[in-house]
Every structure is written in C-alpha cells, then in structure tokens.
C-alpha atoms as a PDB file:
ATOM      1  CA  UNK A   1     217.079-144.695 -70.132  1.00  0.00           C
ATOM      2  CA  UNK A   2     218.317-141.162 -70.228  1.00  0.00           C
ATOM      3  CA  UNK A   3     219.189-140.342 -66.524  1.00  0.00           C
ATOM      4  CA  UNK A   4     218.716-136.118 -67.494  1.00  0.00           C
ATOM      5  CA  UNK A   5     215.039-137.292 -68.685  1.00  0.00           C
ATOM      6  CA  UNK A   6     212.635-136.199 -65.644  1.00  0.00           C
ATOM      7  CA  UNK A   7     210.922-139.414 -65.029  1.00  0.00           C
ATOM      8  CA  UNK A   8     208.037-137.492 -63.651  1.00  0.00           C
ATOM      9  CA  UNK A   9     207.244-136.687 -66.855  1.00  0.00           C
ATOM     10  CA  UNK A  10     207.076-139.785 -68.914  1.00  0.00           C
ATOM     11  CA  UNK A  11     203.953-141.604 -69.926  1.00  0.00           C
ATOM     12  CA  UNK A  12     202.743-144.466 -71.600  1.00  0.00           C
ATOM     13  CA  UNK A  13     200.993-143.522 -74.090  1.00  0.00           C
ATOM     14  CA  UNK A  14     200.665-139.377 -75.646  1.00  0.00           C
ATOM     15  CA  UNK A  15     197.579-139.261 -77.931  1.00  0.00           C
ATOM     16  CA  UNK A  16     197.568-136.492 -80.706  1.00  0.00           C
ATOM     17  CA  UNK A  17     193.588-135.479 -80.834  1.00  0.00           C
ATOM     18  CA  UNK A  18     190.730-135.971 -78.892  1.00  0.00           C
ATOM     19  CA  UNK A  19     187.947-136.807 -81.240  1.00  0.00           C
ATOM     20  CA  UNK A  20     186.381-139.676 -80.956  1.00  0.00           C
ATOM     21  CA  UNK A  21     189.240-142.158 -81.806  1.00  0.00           C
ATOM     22  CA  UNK A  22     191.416-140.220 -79.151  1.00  0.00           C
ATOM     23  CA  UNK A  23     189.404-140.034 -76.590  1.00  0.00           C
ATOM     24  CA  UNK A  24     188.318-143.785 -76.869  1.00  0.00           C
ATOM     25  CA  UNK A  25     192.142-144.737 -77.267  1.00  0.00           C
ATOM     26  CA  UNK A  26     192.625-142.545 -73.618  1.00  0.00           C
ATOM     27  CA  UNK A  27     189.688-144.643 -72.432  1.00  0.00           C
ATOM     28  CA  UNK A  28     190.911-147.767 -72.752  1.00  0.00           C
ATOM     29  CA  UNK A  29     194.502-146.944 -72.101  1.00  0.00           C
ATOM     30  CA  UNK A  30     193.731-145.004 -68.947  1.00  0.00           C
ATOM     31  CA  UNK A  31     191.529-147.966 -67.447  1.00  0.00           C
ATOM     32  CA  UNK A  32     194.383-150.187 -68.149  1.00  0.00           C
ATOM     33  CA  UNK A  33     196.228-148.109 -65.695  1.00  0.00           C
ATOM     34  CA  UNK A  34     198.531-146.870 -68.310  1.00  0.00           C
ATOM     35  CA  UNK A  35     199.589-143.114 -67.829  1.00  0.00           C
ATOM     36  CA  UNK A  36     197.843-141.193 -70.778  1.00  0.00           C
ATOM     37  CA  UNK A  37     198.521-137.510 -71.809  1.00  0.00           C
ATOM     38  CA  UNK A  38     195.686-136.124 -74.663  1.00  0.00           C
ATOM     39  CA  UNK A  39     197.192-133.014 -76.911  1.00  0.00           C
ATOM     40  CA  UNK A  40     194.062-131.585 -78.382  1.00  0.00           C
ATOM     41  CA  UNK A  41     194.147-128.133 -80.989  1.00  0.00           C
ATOM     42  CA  UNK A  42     190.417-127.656 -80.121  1.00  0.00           C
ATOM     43  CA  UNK A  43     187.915-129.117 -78.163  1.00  0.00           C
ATOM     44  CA  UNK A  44     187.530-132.489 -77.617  1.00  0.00           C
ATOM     45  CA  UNK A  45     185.129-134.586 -79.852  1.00  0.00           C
ATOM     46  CA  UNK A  46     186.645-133.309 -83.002  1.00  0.00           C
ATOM     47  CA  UNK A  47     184.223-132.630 -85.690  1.00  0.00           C
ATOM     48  CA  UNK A  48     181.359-135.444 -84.090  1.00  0.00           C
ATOM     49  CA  UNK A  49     181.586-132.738 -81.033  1.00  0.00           C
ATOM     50  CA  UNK A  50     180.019-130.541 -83.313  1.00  0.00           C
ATOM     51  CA  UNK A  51     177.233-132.651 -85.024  1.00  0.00           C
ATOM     52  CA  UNK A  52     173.942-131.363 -83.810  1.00  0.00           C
ATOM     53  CA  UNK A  53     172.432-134.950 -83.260  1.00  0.00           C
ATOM     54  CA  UNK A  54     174.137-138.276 -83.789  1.00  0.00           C
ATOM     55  CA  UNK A  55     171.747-141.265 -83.842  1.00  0.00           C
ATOM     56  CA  UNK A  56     174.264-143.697 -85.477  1.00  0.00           C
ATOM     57  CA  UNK A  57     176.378-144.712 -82.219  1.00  0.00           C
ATOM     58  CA  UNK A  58     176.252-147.915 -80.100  1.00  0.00           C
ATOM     59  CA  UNK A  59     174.185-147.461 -77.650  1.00  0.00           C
ATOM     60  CA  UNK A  60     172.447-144.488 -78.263  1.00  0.00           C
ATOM     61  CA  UNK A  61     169.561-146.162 -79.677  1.00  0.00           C
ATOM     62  CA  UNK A  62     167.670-142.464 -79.805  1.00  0.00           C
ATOM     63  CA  UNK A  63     170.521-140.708 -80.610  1.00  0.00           C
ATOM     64  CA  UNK A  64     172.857-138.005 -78.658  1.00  0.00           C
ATOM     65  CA  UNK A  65     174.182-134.588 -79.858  1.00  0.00           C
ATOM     66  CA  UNK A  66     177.761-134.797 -80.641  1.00  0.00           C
ATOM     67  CA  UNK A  67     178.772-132.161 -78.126  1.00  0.00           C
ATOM     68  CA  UNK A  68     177.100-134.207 -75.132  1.00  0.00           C
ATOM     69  CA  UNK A  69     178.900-137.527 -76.747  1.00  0.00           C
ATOM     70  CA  UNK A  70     182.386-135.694 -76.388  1.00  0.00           C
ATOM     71  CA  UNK A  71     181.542-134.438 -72.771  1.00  0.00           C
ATOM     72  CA  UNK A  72     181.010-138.187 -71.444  1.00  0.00           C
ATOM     73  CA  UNK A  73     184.020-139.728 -73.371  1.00  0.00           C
ATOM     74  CA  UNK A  74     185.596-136.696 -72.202  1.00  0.00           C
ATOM     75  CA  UNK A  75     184.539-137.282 -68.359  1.00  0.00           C
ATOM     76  CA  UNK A  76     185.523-141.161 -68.285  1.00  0.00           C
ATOM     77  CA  UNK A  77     188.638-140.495 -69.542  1.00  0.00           C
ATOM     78  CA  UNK A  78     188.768-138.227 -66.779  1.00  0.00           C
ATOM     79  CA  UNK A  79     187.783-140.366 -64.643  1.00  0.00           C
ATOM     80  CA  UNK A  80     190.678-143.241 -65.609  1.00  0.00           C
ATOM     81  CA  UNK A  81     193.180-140.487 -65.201  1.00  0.00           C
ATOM     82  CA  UNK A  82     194.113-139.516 -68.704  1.00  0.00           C
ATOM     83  CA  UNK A  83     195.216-135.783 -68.226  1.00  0.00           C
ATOM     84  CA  UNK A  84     198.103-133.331 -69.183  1.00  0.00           C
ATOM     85  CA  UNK A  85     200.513-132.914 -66.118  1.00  0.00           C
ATOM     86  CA  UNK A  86     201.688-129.677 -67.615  1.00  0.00           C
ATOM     87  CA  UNK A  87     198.129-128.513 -66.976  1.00  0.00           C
ATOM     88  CA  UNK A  88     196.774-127.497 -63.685  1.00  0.00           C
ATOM     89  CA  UNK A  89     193.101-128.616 -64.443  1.00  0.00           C
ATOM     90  CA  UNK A  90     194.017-131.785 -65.721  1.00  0.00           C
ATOM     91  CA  UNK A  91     192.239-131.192 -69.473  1.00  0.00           C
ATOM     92  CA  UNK A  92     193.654-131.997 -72.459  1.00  0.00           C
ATOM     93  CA  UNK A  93     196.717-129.695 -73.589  1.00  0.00           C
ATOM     94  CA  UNK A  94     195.794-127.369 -76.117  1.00  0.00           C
ATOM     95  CA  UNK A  95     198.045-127.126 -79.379  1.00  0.00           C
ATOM     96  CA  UNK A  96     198.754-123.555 -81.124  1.00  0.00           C
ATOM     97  CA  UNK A  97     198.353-123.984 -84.722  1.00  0.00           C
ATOM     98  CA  UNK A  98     201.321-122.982 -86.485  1.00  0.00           C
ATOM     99  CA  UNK A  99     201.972-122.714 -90.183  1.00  0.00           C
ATOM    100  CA  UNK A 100     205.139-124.605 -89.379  1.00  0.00           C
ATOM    101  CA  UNK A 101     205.227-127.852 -88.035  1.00  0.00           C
ATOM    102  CA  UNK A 102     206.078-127.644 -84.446  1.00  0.00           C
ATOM    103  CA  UNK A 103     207.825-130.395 -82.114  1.00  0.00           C
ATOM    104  CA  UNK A 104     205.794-131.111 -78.628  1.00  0.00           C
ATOM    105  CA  UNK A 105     207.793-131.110 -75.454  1.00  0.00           C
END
C-alpha cells in the first residue's frame, strides 16, 4: 500500500454505470458489506430507466415502467450503502462527457 493514498477514500469495488447491470452489481456488492462507489453519466437505469413499461423482468409478473424499476434498484442499493463519498447526498457521481477520454479520481 501507498502510505500518501488517503485510505478514507478507497473502496472495494467502483462501478462505471448504473443501468441495470450496475446497479444490480452495487446490490449485491453493497449487501456483502463491500464498500461500493457508482459513477453514473446520466441517470440511473440506463436506457431500461427510460422504457415506458417493462413486462419482461423477474418478478414483475404485470410489468413495471423502467423509470420506477431504476428508482427501487436505485433505493436498495441505497439502502446497502453503495454511494459516492465525494458527494454530499450520497447518489451516484455524475460523469461530464468529454470528447476526450478522461481519467476518474
């Protein structure tokens, strides 16, 4: 280990996007107690967030819209403790798209 690195600010696991593979990856992670930081461009759910109506997902049965799918993967990663420390409400950081590729500190 670095000694300069600020061990405050390590994690377990970073997870680029929170679609639906992110923010399932932050689920699981985060319940295992592991310390999870999501980097999102947009909002989270990706492009199923913006589906009007989603009837293809376990356990839905009658089908969910895709923004109200992202809001409770969203909340129970939440809940686990999957956050960005850098931000002050806790939600995933958001990325500024840049024509050139950027490194994330």
């Amino acid at each position: 280990m670095n000694p300069k690195i600020d061990r405050t600010a390590v994690c377990d696991l970073v997870i680029i996007g929170a679609g639906p593979a992110g923010l399932g990856a932050a689920v699981y992670a985060a319940s295992e107690g592991l310390t999870v930081v999501m980097i999102e461009a947009n909002a989270p759910g990706g492009q199923a967030g913006t589906s009007s109506r989603i009837e293809n997902y376990l356990g839905f049965p009658l089908g969910i819209s895709g923004q109200e799918l992202a809001a409770r993967a969203y909340d129970q990663a939440q809940k686990f403790g999957c956050a960005d420390p850098h931000r002050k409400d806790g939600g995933p950081r958001r990325l500024q798209q840049q024509a050139v590729p950027r490194a994330v500190r």
